[in-house]
Protein backbone atom coordinates (compact mmCIF):
# COMPACT_ATOMS: atom_id res chain seq x y z
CA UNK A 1 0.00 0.00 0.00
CA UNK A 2 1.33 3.46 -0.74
CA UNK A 3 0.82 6.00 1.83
CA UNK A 4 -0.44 9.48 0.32
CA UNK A 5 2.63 10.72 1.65
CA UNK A 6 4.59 8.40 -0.95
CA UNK A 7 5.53 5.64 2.25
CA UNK A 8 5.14 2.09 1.42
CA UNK A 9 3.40 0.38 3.84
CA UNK A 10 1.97 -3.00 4.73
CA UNK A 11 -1.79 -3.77 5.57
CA UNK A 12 -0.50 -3.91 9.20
CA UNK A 13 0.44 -0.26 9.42
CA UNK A 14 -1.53 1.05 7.06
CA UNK A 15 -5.01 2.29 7.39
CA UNK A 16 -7.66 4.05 5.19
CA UNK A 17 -8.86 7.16 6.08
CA UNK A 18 -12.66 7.38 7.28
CA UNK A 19 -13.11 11.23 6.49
CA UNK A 20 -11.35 11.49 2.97
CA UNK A 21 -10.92 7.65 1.92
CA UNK A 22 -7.35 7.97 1.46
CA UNK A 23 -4.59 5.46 2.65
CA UNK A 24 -2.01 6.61 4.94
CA UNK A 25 0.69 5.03 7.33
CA UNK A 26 1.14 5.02 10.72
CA UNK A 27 3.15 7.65 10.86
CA UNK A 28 0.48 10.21 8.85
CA UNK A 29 -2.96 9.79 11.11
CA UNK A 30 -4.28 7.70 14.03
CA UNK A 31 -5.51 4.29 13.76
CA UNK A 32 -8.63 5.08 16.33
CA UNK A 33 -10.67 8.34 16.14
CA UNK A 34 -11.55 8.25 19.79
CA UNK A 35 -15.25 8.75 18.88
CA UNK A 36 -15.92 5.91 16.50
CA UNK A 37 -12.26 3.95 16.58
CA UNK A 38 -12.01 4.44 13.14
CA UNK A 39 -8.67 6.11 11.36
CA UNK A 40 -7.97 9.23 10.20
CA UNK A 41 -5.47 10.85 8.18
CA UNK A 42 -2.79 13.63 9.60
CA UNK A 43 -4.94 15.80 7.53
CA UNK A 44 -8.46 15.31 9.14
CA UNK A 45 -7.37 14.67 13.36
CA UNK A 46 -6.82 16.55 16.07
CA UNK A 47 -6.31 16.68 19.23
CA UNK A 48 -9.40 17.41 21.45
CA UNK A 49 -8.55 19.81 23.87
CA UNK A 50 -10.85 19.00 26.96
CA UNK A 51 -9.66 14.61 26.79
CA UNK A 52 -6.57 15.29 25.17
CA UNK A 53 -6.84 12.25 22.41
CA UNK A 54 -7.53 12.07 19.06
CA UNK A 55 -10.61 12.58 16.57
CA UNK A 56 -11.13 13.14 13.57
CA UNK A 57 -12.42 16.40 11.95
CA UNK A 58 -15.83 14.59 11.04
CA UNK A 59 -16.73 14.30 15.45
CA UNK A 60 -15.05 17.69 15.81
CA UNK A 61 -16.70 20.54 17.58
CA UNK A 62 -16.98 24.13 19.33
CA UNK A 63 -17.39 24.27 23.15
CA UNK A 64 -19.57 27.88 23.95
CA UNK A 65 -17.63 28.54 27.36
CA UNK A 66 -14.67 29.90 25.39
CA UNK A 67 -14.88 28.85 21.85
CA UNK A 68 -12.17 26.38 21.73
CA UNK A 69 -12.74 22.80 19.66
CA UNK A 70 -13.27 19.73 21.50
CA UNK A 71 -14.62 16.32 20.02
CA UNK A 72 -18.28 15.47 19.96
CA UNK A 73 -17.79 12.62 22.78
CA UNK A 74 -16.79 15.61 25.06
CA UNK A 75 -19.50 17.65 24.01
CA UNK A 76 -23.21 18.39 25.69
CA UNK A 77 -25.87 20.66 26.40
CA UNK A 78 -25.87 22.48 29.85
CA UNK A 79 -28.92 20.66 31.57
CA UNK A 80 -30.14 24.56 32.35
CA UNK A 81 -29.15 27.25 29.52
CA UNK A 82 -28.40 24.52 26.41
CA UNK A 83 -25.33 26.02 25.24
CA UNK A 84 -22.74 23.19 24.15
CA UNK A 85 -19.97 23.17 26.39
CA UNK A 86 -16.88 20.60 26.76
CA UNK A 87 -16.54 18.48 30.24
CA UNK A 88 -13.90 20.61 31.00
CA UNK A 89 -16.22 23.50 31.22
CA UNK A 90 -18.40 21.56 32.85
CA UNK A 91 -19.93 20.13 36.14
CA UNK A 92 -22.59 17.14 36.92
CA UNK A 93 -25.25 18.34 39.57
CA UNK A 94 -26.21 15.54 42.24
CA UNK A 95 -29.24 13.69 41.97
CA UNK A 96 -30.69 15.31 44.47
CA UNK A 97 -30.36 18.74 43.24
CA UNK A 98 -33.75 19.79 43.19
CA UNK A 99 -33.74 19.04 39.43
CA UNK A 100 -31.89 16.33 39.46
CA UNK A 101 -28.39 15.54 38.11
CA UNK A 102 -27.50 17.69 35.07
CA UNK A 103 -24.63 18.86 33.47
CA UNK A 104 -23.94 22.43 33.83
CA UNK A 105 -21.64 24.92 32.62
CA UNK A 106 -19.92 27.53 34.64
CA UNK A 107 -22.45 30.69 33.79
CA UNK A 108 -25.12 28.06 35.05
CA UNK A 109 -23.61 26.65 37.72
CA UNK A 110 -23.79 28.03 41.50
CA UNK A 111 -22.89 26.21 44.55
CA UNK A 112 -26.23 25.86 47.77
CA UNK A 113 -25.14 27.60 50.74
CA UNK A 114 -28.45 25.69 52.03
CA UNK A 115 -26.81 22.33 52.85
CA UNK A 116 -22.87 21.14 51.87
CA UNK A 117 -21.73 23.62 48.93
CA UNK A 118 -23.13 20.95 46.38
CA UNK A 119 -23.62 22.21 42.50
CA UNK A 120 -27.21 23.27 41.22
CA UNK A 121 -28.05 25.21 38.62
CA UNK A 122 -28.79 28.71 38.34
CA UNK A 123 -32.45 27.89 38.12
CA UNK A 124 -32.96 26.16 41.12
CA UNK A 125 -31.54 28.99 43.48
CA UNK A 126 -32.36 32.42 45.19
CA UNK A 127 -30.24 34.83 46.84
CA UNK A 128 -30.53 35.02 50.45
CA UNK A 129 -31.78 38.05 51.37
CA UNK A 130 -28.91 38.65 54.29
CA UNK A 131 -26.08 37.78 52.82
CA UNK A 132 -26.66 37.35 49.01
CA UNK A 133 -25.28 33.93 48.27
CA UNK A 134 -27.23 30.93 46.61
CA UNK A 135 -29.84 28.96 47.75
CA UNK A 136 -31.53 26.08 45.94
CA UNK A 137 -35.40 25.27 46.74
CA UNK A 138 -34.28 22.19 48.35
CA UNK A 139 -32.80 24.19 51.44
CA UNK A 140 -34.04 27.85 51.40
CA UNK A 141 -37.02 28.64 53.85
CA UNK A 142 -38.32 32.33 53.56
CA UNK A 143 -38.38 35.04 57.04
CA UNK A 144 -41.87 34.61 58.36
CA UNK A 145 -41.72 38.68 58.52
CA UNK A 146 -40.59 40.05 55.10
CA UNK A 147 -41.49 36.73 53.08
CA UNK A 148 -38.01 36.85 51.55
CA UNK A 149 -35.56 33.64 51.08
CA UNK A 150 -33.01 33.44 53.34
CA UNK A 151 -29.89 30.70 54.23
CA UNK A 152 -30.35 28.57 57.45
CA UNK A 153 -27.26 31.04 58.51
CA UNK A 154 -29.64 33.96 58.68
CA UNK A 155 -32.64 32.47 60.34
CA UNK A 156 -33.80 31.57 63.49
CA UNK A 157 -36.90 29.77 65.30
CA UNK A 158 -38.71 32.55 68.02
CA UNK A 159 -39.03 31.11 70.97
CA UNK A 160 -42.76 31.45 71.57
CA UNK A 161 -44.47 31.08 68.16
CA UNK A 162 -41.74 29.36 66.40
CA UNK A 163 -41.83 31.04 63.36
CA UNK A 164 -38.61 31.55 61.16
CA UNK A 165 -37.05 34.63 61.36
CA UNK A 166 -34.24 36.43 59.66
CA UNK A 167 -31.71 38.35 62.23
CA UNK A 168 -33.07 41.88 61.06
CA UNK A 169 -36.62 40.90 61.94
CA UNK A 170 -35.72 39.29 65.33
CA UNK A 171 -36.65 41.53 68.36
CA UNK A 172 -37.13 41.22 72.16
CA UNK A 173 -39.64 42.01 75.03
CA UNK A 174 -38.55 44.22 78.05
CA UNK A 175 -40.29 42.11 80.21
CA UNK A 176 -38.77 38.95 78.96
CA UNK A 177 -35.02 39.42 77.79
CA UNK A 178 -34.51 36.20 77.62
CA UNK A 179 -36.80 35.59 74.92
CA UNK A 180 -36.58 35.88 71.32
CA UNK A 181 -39.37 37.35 69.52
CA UNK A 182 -40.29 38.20 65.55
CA UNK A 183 -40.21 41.80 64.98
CA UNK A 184 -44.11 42.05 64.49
CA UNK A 185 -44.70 39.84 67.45
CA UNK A 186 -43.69 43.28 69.78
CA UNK A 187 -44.77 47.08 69.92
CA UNK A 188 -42.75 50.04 71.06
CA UNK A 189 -44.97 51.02 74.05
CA UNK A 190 -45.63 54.75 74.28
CA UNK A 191 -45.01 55.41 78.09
CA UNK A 192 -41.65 53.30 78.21
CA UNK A 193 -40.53 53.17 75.04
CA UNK A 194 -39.74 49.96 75.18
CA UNK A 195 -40.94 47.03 73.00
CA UNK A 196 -42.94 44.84 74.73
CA UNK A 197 -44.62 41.55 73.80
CA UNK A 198 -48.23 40.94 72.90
CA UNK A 199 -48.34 38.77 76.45
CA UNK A 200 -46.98 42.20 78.66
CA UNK A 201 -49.14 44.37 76.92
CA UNK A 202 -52.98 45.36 77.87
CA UNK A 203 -54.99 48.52 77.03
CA UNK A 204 -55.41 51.38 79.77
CA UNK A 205 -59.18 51.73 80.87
CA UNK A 206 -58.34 55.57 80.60
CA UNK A 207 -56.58 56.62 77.39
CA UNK A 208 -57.04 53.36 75.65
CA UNK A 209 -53.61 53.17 74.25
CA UNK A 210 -52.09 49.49 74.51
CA UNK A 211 -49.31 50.07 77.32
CA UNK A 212 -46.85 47.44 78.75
CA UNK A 213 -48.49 45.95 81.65
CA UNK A 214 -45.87 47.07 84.47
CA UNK A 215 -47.22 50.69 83.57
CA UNK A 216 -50.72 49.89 84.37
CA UNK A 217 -52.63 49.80 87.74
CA UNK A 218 -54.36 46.74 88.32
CA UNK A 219 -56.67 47.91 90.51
CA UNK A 220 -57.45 51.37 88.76
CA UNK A 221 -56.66 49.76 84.94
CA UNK A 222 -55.08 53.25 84.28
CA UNK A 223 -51.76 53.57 82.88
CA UNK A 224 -49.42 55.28 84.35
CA UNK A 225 -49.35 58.69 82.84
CA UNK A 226 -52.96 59.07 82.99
CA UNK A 227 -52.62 58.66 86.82
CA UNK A 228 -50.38 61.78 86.51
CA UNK A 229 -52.76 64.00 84.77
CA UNK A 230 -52.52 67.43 86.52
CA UNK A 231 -54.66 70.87 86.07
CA UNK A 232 -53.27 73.17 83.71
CA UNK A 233 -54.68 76.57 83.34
CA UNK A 234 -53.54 77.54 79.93
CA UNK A 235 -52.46 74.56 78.04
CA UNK A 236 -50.82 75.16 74.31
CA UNK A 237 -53.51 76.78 71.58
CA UNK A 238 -52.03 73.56 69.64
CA UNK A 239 -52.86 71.14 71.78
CA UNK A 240 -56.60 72.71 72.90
CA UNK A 241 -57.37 72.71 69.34
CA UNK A 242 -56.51 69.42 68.20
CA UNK A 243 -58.04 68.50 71.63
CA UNK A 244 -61.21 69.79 71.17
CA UNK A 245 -61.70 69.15 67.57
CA UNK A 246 -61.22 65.23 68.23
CA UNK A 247 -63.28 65.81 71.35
CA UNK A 248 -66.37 67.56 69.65
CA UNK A 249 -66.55 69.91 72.37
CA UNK A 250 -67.01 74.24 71.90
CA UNK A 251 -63.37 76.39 73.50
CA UNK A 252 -65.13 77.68 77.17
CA UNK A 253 -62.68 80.06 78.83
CA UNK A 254 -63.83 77.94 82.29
CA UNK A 255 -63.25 75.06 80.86
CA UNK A 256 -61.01 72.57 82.92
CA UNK A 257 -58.22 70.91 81.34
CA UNK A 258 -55.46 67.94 83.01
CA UNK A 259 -52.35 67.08 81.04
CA UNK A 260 -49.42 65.01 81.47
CA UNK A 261 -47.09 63.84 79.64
CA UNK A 262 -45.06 60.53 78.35
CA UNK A 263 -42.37 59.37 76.04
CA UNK A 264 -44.33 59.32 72.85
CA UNK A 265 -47.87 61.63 73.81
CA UNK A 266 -49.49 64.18 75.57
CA UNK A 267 -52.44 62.84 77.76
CA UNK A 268 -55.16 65.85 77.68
CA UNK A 269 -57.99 65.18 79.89
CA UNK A 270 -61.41 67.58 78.50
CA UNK A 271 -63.83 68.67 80.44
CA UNK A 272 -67.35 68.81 78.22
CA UNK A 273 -69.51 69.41 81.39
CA UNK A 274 -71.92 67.63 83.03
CA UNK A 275 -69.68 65.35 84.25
CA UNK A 276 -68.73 64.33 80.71
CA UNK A 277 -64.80 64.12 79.67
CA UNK A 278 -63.05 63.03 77.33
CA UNK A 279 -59.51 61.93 77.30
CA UNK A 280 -57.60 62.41 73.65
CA UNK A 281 -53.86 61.09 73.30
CA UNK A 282 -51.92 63.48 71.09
CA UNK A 283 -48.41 62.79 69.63
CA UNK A 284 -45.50 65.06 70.30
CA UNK A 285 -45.52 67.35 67.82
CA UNK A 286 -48.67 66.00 65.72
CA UNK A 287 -51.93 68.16 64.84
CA UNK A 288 -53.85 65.27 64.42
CA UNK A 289 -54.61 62.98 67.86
CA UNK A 290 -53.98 59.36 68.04
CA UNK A 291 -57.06 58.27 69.67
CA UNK A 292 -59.99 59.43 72.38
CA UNK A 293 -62.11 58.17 74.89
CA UNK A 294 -64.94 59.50 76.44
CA UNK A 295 -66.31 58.49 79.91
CA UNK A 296 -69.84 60.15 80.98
């Protein structure tokens, strides 16, 4: 057999190329296309660059990561985005990613900070809200207060309700410091100041604001700035007008007016006469009152 390179050859080392159909010794083309086994000439193989062996040009391809050839045995979609990329460029998720085990390439691929690192796809994560890294369906859980994904990192079980919270929605009650609440399961009480569970909280048979419950009388059910109200002679035109306006009452120069104050109001106590008052809670600094009460 002569070689197209002019080499004489025997049938032993000499081989028939599958692409062009030309013969060719061993020393002009490989015996084994590492796709099909079959030979090629030096004129139609390469060398893939992902496996490093020979192919021929017929089972040669592009790989999308980079644009660099690579045979067709190294080639596959990515399981999320399609594109043809090499194994080299590529990475098998497990099979229980939350869409099962794919191959992915690197602009798909992210890594759960859920559970141990492993490889999903960028389809089957969201950012956690606290911190921003990935977190695939399989592992996320969501703050019970803002409804946005976090990592197990970020949240935490309240002690009382046992609802998942992230650490900027985690809060605590004066009365119980030892206890972790969600944010929404405390209020900022107005006397105090301080937050103060749903449990150490109770409305004042006075003002009706909700105060924390070391602030109130049990035996009167008054808070403690309405068992300060004092007589005032000639309280500010603000406050008599927003006052009296919430209060439907007329301005009498003999009327009689008590006042105190607290962290967050002023406590106005109206007379209306015949025996009638009314009690209207006004926010420092505010035109408009928060609330009133009116006892016959």
């Amino acid at each position: 057999m002569i070689c197209r390179h002019d080499h004489c050859g025997c049938e032993a080392c000499s081989h028939r190329c599958s692409v062009c159909g030309e013969d060719f010794c061993v020393d002009h083309g490989t015996a084994e296309c590492r796709v099909d086994g079959l030979p090629a000439c030096d004129e139609h193989v390469q060398v893939c660059t992902s496996c490093r062996l020979e192919h021929c040009t017929a089972h040669a391809g592009v790989c999308a990561e980079d644009g660099h050839a690579a045979c067709s045995a190294c080639l596959a979609p990515c399981g999320s985005c399609g594109r043809e990329v090499c194994n080299w460029h590529a990475q098998q998720s497990d099979a229980a990613a939350p869409k099962g085990s794919r191959r992915l390439c690197t602009a798909c691929l992210r890594y759960c900070e859920g559970g141990t690192n492993e490889p999903v796809g960028v389809d089957e994560v969201a950012p956690c809200a606290s911190c921003g890294k990935s977190v695939c369906t399989a592992h996320q859980a969501v703050c019970a207060v803002d409804g946005q994904v976090h990592c197990s990192l970020h949240l935490r079980r309240v002690d009382r309700s046992r609802r998942l919270v992230c650490a900027r929605h985690r809060a605590g009650c004066a009365e119980e410091p030892a206890a972790l609440f969600a944010s929404d399961e405390v209020a900022t009480c107005p006397i105090c100041g301080r937050g103060t569970c749903e449990q150490h909280r109770a409305a004042c048979g006075y003002c009706g604001r909700s105060v924390c419950s070391a602030e109130l009388s049990a035996e009167s059910q008054r808070c403690a700035t309405c068992a300060q109200l004092a007589a005032v002679s000639d309280p500010p035109a603000a406050v008599v007008t927003a006052a009296l306006a919430a209060a439907g009452g007329e301005s009498r120069a003999t009327r009689r007016w008590r006042m105190a104050r607290d962290k967050s109001h002023v406590v106005i106590e109206v007379d209306l006469g015949r025996q009638r008052t009314a009690v209207v809670t006004l926010r420092h600094d505010a035109n408009v009152p928060d609330g009133v009460v009116h006892h016959p």
